[in-house]
N, C-alpha and C. Protein backbone atom coordinates (compact mmCIF):
# COMPACT_ATOMS: atom_id res chain seq x y z
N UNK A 1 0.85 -1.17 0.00
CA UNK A 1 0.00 0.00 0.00
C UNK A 1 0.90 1.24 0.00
N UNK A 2 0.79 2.00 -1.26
CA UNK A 2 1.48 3.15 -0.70
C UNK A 2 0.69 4.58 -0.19
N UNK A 3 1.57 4.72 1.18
CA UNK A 3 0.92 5.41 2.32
C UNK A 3 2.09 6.83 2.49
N UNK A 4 2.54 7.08 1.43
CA UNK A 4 3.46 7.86 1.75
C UNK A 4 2.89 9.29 0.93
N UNK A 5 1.40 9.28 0.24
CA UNK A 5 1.10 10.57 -0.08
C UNK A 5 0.11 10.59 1.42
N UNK A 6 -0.42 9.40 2.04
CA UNK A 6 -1.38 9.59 3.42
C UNK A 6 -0.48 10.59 4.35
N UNK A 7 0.97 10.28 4.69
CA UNK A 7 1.78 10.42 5.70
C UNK A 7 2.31 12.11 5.01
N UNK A 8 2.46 12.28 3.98
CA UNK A 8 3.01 13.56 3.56
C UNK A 8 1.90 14.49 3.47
N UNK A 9 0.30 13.98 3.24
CA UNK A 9 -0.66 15.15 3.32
C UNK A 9 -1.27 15.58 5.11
N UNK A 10 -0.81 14.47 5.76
CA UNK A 10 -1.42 14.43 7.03
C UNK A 10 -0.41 15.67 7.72
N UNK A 11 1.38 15.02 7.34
CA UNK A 11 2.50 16.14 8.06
C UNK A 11 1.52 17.59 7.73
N UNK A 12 1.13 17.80 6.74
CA UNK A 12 0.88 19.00 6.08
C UNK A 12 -0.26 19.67 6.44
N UNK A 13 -1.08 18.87 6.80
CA UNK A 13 -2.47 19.48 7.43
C UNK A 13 -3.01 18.60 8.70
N UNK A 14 -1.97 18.36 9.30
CA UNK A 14 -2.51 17.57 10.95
C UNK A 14 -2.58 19.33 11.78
N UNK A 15 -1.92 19.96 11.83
CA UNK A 15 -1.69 21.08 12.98
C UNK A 15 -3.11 22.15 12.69
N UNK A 16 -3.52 22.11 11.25
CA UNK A 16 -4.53 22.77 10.68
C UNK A 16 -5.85 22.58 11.09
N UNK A 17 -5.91 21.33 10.94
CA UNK A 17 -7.25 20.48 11.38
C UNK A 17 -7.09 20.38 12.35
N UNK A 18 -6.64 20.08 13.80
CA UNK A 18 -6.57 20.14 14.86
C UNK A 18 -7.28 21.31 15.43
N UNK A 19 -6.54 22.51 14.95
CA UNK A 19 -7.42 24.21 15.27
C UNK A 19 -8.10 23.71 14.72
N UNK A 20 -8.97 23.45 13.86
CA UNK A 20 -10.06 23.50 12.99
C UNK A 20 -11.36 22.58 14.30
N UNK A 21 -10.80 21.69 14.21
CA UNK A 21 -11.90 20.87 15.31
C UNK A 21 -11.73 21.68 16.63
N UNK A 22 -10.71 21.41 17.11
CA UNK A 22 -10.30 22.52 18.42
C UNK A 22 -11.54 23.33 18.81
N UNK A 23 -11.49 24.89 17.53
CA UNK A 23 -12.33 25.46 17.64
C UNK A 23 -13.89 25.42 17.84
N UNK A 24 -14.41 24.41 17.44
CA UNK A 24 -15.78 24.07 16.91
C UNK A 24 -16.22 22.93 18.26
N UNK A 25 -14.87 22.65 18.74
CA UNK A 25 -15.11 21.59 19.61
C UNK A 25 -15.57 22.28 21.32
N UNK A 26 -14.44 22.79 21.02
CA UNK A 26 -14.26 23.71 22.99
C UNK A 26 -14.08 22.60 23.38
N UNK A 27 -13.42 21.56 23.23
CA UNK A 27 -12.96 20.38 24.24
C UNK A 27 -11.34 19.71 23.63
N UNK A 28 -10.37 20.22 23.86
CA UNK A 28 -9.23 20.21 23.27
C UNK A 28 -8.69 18.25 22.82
N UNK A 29 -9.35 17.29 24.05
CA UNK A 29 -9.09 16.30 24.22
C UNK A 29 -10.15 15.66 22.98
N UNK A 30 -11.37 15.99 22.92
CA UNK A 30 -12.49 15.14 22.16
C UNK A 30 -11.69 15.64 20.51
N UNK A 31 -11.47 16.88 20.21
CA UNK A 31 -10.82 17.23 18.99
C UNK A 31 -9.85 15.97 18.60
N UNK A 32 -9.12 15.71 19.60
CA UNK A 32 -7.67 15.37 19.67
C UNK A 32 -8.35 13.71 18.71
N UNK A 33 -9.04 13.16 19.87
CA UNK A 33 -10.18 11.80 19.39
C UNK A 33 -10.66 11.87 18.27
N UNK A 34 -11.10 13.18 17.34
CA UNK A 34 -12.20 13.11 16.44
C UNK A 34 -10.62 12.97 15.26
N UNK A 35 -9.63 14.01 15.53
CA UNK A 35 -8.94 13.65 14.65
C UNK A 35 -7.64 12.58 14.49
N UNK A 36 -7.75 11.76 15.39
CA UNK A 36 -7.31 10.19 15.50
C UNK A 36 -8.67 9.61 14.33
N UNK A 37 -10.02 9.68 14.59
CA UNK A 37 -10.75 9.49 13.59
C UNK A 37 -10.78 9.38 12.11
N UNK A 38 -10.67 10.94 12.03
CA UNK A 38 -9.90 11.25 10.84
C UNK A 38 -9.18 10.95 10.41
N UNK A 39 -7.93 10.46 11.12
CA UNK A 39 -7.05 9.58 9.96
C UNK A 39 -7.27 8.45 9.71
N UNK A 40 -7.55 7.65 10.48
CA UNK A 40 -8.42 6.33 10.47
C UNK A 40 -9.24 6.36 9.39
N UNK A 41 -10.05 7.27 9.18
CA UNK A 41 -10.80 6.98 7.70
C UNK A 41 -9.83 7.30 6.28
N UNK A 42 -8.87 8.51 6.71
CA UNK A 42 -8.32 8.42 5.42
C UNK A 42 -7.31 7.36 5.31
N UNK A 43 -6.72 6.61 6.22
CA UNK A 43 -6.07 4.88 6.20
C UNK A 43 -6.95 4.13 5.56
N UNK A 44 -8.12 3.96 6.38
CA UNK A 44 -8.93 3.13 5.22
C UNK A 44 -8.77 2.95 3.43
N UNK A 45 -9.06 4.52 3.31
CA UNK A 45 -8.74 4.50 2.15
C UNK A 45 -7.85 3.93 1.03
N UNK A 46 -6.95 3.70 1.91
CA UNK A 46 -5.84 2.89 1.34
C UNK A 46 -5.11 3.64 -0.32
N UNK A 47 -5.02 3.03 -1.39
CA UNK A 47 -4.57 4.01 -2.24
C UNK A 47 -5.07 4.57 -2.93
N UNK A 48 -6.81 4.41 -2.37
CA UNK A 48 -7.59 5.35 -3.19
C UNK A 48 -7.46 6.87 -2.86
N UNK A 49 -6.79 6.85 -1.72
CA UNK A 49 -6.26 8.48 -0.96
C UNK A 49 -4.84 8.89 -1.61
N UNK A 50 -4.06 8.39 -2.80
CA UNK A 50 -3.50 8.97 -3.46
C UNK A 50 -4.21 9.49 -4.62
N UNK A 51 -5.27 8.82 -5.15
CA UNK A 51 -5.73 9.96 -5.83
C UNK A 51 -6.65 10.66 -6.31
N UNK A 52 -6.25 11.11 -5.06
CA UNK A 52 -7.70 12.71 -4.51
C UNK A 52 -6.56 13.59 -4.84
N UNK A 53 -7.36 14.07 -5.53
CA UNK A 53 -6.54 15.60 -6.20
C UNK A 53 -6.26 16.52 -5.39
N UNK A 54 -7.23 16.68 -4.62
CA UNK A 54 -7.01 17.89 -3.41
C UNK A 54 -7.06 17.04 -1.93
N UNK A 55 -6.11 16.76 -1.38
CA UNK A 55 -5.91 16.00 -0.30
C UNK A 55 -6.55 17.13 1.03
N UNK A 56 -6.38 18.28 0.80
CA UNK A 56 -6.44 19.11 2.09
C UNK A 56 -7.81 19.24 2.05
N UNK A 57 -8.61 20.00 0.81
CA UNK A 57 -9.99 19.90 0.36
C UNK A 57 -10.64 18.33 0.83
N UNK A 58 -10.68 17.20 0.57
CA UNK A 58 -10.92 16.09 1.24
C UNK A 58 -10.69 15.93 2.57
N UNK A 59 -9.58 15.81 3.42
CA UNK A 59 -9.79 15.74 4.85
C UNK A 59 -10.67 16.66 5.59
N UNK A 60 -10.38 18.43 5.46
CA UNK A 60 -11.67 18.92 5.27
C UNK A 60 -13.10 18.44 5.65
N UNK A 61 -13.63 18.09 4.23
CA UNK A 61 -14.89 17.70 4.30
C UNK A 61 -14.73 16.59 4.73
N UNK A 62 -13.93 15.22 5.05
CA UNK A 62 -14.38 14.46 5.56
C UNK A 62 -14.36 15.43 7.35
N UNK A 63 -13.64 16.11 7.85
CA UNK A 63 -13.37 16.57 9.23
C UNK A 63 -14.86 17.12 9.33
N UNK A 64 -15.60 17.87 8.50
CA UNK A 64 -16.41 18.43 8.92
C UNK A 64 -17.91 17.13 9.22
N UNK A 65 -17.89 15.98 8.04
CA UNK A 65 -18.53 15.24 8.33
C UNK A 65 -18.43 14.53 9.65
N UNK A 66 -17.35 14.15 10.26
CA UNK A 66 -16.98 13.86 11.35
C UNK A 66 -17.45 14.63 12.64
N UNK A 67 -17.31 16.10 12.41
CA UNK A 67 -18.12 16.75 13.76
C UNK A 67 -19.48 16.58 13.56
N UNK A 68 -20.34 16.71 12.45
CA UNK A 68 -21.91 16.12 12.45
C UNK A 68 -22.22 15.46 12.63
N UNK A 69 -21.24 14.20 12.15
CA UNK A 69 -21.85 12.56 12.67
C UNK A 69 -22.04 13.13 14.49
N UNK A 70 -20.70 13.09 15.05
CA UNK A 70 -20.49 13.74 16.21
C UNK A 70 -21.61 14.91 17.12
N UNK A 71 -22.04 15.30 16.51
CA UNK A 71 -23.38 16.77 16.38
C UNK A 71 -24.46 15.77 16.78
N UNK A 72 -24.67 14.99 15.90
CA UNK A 72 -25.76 14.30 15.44
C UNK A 72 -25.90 13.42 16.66
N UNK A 73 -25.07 12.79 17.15
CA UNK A 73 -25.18 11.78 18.01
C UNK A 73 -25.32 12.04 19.53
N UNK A 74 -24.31 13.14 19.84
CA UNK A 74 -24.45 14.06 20.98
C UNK A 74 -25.39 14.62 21.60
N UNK A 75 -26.50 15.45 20.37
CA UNK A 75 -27.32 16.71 20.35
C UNK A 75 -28.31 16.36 21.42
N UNK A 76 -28.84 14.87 21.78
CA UNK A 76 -29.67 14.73 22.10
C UNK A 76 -29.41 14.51 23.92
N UNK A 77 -28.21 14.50 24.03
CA UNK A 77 -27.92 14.01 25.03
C UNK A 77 -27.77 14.84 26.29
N UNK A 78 -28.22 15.05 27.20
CA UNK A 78 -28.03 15.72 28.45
C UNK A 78 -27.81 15.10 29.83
N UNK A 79 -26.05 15.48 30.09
CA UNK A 79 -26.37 14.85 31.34
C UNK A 79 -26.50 15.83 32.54
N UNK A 80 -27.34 14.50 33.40
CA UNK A 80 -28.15 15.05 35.09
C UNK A 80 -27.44 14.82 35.88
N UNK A 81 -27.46 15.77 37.02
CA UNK A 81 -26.96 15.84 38.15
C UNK A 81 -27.05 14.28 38.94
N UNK A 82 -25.90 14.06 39.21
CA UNK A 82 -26.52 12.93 40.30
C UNK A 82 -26.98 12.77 41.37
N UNK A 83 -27.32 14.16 42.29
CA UNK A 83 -28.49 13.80 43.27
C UNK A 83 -29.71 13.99 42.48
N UNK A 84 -30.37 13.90 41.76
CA UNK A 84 -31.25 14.37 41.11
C UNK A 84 -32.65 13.13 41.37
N UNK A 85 -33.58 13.11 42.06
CA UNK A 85 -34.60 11.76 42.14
C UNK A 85 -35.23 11.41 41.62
N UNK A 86 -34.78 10.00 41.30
CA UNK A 86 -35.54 8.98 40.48
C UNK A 86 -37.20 9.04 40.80
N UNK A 87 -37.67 9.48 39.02
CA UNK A 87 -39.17 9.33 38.81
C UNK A 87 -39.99 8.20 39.28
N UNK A 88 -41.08 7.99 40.20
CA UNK A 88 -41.67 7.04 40.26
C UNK A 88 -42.50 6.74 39.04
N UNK A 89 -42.59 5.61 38.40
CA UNK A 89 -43.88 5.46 37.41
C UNK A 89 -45.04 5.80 38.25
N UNK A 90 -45.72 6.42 37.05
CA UNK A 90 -47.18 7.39 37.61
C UNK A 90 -48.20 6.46 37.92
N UNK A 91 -48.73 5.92 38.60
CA UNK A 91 -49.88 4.90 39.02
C UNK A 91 -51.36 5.13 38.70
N UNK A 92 -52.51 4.63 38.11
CA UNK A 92 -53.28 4.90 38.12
C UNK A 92 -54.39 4.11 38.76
N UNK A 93 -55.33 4.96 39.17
CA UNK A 93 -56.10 3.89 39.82
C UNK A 93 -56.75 2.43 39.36
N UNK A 94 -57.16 2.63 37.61
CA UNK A 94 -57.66 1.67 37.00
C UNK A 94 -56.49 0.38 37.36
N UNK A 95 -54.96 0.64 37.29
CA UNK A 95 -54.16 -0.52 37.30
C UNK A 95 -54.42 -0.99 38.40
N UNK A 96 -54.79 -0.37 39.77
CA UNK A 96 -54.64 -1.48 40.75
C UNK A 96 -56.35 -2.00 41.09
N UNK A 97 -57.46 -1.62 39.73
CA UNK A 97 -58.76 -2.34 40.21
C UNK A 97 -58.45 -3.39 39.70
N UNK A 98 -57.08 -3.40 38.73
CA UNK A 98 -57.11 -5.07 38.05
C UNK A 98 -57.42 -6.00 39.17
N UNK A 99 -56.94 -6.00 40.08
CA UNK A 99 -56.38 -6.80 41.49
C UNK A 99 -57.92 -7.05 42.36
N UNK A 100 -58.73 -6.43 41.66
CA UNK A 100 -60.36 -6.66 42.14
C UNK A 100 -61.25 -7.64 41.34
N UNK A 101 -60.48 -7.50 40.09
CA UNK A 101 -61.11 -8.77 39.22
C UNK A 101 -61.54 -9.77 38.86
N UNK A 102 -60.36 -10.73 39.72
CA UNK A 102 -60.33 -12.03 39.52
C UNK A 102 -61.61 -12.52 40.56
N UNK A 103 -61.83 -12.09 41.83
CA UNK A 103 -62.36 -11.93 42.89
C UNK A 103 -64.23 -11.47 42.25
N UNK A 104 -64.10 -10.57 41.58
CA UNK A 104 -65.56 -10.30 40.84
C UNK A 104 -65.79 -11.23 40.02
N UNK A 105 -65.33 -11.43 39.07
CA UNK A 105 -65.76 -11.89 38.13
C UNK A 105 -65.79 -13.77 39.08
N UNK A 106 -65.45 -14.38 39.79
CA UNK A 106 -65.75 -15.75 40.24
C UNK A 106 -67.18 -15.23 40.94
N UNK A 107 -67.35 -14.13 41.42
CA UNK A 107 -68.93 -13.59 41.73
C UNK A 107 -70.20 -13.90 41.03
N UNK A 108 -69.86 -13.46 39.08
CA UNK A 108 -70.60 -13.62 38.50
C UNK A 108 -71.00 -15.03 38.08
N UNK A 109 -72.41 -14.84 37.41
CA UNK A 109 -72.74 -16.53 36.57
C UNK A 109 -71.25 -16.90 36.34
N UNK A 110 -71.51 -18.14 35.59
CA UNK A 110 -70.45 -18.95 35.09
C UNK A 110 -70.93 -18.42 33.93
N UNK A 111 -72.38 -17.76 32.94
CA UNK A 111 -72.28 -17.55 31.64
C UNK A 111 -71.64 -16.50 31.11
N UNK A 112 -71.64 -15.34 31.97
CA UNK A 112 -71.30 -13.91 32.10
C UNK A 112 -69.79 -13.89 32.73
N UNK A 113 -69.34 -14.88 33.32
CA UNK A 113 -67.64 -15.45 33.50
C UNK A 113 -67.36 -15.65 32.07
N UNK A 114 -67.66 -17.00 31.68
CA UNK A 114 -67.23 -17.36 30.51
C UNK A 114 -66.77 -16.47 29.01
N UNK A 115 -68.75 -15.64 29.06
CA UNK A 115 -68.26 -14.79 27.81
C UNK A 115 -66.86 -13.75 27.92
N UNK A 116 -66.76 -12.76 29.45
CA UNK A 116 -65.69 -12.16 29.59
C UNK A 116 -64.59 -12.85 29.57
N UNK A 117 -64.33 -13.90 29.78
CA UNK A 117 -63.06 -14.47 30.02
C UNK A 117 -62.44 -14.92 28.35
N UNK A 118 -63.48 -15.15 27.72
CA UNK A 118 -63.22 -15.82 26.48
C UNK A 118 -62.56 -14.54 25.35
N UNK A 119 -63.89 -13.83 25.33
CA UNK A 119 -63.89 -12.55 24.33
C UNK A 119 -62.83 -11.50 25.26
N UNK A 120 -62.81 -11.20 26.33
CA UNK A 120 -62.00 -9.73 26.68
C UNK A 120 -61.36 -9.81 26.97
N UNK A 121 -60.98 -11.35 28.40
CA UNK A 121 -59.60 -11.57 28.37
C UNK A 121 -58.58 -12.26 27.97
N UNK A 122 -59.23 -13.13 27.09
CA UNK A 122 -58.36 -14.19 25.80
C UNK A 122 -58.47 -13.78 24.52
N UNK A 123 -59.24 -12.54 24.19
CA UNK A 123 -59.37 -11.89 23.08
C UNK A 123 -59.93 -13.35 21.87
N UNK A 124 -60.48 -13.74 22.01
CA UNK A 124 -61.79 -14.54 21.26
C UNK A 124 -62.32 -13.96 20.46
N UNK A 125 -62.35 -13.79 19.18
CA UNK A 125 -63.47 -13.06 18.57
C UNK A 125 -64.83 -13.34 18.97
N UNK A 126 -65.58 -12.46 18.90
CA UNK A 126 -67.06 -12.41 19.23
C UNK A 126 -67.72 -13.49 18.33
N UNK A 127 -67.06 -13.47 16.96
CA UNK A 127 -67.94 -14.74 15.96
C UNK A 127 -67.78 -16.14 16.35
N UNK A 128 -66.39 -16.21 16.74
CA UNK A 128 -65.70 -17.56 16.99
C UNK A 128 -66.61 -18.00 18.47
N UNK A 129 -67.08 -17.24 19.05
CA UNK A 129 -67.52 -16.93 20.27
C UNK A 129 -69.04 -17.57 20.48
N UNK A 130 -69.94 -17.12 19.00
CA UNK A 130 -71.07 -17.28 18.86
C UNK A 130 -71.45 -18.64 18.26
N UNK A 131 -69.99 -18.65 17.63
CA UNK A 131 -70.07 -20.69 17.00
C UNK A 131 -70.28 -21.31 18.09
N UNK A 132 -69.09 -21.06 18.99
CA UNK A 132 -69.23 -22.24 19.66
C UNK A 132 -70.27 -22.52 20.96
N UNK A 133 -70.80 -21.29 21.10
CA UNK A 133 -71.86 -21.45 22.35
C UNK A 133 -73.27 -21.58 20.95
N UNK A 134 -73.27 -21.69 20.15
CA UNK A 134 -74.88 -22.00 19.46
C UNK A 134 -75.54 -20.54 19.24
N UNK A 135 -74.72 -19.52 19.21
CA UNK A 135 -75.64 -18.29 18.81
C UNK A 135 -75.32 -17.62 17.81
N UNK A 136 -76.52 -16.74 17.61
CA UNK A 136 -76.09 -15.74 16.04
C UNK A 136 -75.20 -15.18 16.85
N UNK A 137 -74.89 -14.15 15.46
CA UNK A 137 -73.35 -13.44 15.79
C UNK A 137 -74.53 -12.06 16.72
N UNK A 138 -75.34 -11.12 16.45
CA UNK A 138 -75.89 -10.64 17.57
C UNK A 138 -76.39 -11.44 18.63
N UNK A 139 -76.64 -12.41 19.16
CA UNK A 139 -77.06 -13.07 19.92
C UNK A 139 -75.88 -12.73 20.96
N UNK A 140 -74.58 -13.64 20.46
CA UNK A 140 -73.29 -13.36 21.25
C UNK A 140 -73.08 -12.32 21.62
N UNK A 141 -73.02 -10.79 20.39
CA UNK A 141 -72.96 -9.65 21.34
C UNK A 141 -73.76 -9.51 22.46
N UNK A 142 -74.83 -9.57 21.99
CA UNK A 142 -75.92 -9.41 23.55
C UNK A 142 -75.25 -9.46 24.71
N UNK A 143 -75.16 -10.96 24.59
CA UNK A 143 -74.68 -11.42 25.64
C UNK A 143 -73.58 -11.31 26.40
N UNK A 144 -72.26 -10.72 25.63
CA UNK A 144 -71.12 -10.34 25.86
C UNK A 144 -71.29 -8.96 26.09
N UNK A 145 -72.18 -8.21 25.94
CA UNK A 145 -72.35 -7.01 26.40
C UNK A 145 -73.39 -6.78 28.08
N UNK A 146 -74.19 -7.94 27.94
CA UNK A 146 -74.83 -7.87 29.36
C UNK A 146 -74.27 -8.01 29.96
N UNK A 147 -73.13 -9.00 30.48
CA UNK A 147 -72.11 -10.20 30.91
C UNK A 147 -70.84 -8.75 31.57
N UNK A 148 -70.60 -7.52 30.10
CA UNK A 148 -69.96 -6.44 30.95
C UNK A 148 -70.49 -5.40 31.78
N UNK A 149 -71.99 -5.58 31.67
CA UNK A 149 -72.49 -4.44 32.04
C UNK A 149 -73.06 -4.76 33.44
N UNK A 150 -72.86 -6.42 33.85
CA UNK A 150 -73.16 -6.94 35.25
C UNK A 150 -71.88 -6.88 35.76
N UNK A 151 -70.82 -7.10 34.90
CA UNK A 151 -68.96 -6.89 35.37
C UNK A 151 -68.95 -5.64 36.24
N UNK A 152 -69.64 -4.94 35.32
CA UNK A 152 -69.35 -2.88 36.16
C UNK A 152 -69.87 -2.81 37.11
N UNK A 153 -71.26 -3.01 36.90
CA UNK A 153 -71.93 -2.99 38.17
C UNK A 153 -71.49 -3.37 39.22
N UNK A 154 -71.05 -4.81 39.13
CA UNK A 154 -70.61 -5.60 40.00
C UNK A 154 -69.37 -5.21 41.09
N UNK A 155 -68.54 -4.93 39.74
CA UNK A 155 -67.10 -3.82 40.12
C UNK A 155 -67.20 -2.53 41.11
N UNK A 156 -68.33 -1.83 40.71
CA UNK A 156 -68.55 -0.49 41.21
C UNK A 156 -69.57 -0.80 42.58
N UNK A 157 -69.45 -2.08 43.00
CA UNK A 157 -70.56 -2.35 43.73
C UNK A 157 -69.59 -2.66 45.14
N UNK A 158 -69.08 -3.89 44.50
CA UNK A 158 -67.91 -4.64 45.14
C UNK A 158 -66.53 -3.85 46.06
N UNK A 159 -66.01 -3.26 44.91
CA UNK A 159 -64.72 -2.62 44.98
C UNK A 159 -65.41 -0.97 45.60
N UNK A 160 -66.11 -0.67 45.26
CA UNK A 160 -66.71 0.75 45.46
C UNK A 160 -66.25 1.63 45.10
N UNK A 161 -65.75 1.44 43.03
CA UNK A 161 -65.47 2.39 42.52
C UNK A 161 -66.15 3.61 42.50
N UNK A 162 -65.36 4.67 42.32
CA UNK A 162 -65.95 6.14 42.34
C UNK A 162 -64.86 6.67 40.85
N UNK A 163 -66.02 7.29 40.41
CA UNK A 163 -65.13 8.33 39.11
C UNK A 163 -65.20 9.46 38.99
N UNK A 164 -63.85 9.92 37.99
CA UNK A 164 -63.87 11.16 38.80
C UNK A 164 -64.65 12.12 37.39
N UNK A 165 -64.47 13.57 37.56
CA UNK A 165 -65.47 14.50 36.69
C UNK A 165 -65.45 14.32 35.09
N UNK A 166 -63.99 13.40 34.47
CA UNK A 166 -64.12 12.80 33.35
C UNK A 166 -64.17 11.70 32.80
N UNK A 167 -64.86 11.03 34.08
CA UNK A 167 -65.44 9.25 33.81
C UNK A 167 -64.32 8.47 34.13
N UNK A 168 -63.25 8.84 34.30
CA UNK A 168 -62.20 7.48 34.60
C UNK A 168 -62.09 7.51 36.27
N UNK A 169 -61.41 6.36 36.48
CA UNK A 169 -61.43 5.75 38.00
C UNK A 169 -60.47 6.50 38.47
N UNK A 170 -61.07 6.90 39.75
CA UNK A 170 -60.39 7.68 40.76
C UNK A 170 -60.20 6.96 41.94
N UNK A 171 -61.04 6.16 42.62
CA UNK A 171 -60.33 5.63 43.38
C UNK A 171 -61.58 4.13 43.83
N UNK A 172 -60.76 3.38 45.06
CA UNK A 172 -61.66 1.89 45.11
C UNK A 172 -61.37 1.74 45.95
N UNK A 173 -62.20 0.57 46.83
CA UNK A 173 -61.42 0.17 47.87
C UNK A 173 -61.66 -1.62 47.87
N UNK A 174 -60.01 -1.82 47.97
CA UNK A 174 -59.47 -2.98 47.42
C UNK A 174 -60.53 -4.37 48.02
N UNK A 175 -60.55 -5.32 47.23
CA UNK A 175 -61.65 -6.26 47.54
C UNK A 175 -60.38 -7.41 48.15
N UNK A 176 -60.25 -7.92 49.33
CA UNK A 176 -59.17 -9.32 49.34
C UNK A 176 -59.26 -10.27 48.27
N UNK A 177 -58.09 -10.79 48.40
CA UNK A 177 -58.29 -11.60 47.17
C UNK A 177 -59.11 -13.17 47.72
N UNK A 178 -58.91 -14.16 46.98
CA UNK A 178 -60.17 -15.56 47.00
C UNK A 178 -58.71 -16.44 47.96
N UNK A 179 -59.17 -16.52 49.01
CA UNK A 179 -58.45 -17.14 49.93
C UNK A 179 -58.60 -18.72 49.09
């Protein structure tokens, strides 16, 4: 490989490019890194970097591509203080009526169990639903809709949901679970 136009354009414009990143950098050490980089790609090159007509014009633009990649990857990044306190995940009340569920729903029929368990919480289609219990496909809705509408009740009965001024759950009070 001959590396001796790499080594004679680098003598010639290493001190150049250095200020060049330097400046743009404000971090004298990361410059120092980006243009260890920089030569690394024009090594790659191998002897296709003898002939580039304008060797200084090329490192250049590859240097400047190098701080964008660099730009690019950085930009997003901010670091935090380290006393700084860890976010709790935000809790809502609906997640912990899950925990009232299992407990209601063994409350209800076994028919009004079944349809919920099949269709809402095994995700069953409603048709597949209506084959196999012997009903039309409205028949099944019906029924999969009474089956939730004794669930709520039941829920809001049980647990003693309350909602708040835009219909979602505000708060319950927890049912034990099925000893």
């Amino acid at each position: 490989m001959a590396v001796s136009c790499l080594i004679t354009a680098w003598r010639t414009h290493e001190a150049e490019l250095l200020n060049f990143m330097r400046h743009r950098l404000n971090n004298p050490s990361e410059a120092e890194d980006l243009l260890h980089d920089l030569f690394l790609k024009a090594w790659a090159q191998g002897d296709n970097f003898c002939s580039v007509v304008n060797a200084r014009a090329w490192l250049f633009e590859v240097a400047r591509n190098t701080l964008i990649d660099r730009s690019r990857r950085t930009r997003n990044e901010v670091t935090l203080p380290e006393d700084i306190p860890a976010i709790e995940p935000e809790f809502f009340a609906i997640d912990g009526l899950a925990n009232c569920l299992p407990r209601v729903l063994s409350e209800l029929s076994e028919e009004d169990r079944e349809a919920i368990q099949r269709c809402d919480l095994e995700g069953m289609p409603q048709a597949l639903f209506a084959e196999l219990k012997g009903l039309s496909l409205p028949g099944a809705k019906s029924r999969i809709q009474r089956a939730r509408q004794r669930l709520r009740a039941q829920m809001s009965q049980a647990c003693q949901v309350r909602l708040d001024e835009a219909g979602h759950v505000c708060c319950f009070v927890p049912r034990p679970p099925l000893g």
